[in-house]
Protein backbone atom coordinates (compact mmCIF):
# COMPACT_ATOMS: atom_id res chain seq x y z
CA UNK A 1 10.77 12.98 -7.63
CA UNK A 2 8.56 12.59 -4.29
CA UNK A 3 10.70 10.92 -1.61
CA UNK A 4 10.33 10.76 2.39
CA UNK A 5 12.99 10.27 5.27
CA UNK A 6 12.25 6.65 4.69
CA UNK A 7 14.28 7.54 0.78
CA UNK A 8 10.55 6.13 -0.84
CA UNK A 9 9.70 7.28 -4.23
CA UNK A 10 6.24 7.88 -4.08
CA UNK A 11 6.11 9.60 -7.95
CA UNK A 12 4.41 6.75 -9.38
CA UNK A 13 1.21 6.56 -6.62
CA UNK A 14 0.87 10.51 -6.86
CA UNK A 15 0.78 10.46 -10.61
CA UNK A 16 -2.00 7.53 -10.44
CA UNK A 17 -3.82 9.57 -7.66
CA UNK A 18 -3.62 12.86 -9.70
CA UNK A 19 -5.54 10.75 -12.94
CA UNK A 20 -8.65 11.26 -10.43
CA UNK A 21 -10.22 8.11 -11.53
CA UNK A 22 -11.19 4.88 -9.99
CA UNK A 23 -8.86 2.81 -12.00
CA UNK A 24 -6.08 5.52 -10.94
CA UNK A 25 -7.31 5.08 -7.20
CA UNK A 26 -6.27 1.58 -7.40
CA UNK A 27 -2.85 1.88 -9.44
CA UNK A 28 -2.02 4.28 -6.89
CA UNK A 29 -2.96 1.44 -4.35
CA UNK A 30 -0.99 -1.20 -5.66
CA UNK A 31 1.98 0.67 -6.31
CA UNK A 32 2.28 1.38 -2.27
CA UNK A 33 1.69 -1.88 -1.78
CA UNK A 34 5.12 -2.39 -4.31
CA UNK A 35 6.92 0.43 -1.82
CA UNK A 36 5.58 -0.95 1.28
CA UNK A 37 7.07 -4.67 0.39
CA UNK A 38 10.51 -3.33 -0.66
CA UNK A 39 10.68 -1.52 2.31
CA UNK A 40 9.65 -4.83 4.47
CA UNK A 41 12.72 -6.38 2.14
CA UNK A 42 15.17 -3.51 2.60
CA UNK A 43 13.84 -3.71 6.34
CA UNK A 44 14.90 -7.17 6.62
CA UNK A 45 11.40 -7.71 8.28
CA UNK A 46 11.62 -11.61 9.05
CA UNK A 47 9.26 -14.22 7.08
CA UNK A 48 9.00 -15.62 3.59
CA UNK A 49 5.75 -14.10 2.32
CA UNK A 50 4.44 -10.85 3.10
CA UNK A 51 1.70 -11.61 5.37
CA UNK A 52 4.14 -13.56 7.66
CA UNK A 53 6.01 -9.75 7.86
CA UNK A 54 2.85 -7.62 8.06
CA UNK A 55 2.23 -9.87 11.14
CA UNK A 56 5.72 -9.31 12.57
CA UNK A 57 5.57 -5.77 12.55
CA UNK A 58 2.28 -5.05 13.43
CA UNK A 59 2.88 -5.21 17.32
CA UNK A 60 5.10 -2.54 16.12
CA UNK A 61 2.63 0.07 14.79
CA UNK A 62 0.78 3.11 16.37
CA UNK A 63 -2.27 2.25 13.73
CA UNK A 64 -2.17 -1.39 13.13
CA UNK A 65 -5.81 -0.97 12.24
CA UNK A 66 -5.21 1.40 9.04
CA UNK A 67 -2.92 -1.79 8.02
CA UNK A 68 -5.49 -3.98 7.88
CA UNK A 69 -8.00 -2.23 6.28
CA UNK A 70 -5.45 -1.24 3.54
CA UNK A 71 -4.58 -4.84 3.11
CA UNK A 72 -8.35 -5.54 3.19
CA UNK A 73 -8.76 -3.02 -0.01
CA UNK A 74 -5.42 -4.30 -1.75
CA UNK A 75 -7.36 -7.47 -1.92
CA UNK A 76 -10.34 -6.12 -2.74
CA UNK A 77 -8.95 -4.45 -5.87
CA UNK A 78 -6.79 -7.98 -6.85
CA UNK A 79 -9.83 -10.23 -6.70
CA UNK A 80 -12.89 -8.06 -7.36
CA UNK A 81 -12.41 -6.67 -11.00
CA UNK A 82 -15.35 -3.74 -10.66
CA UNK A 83 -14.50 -2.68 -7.18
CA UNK A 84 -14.48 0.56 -7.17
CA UNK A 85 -12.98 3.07 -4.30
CA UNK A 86 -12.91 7.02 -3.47
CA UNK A 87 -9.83 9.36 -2.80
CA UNK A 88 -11.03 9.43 0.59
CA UNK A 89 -11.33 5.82 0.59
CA UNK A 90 -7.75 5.52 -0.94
CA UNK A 91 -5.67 8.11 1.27
C-alpha cells in the first residue's frame, strides 16, 4: 500500500497510472482529486463545496498555480468525454 506522511493511500492512482493509457491517465486523475477532498475534509479546511476550500487554502501554497491547472484538467476530463492527456501532462 503507497502512503505519505500525510497517511494518503495513493495505491489506487499508481495502479491507474501504471495501465499507461489515456483512460488510466484520467482514473488516476480523479482518484487524487477523491484524496485531495478527504484530506480538505479530514483538514477541516472551511467552506461547503470544494471550490470555496481550494480558495481558502490557496494563499497557503508554495505552487498555487499547479492547483489550478490540475483543477483546470479535472474539469476537462468531467465535461469533455474524448479529452485526452499525457503522463507528463498528468504528473
Amino acid at each position: 500500500m503507497a502512503e505519505n506522511k500525510l497517511g494518503l493511500n495513493w495505491s489506487a492512482v499508481e495502479k491507474a497510472l501504471a495501465e499507461g493509457t489515456y483512460s488510466g491517465y484520467k482514473i488516476g486523475i480523479l482518484e487524487t482529486e477523491k484524496l485531495f477532498e478527504g484530506l480538505l475534509k479530514s483538514k477541516q479546511i472551511p467552506g461547503n463545496q470544494i471550490d470555496r476550500k481550494v480558495k481558502y487554502i490557496q494563499r497557503f501554497l508554495s505552487l498555487p498555480d499547479k492547483l489550478d491547472y490540475s483543477r483546470h484538467v479535472y474539469g476537462r476530463i468531467l465535461h469533455e468525454p474524448h479529452f485526452e492527456i499525457s503522463r507528463e501532462e498528468t504528473k
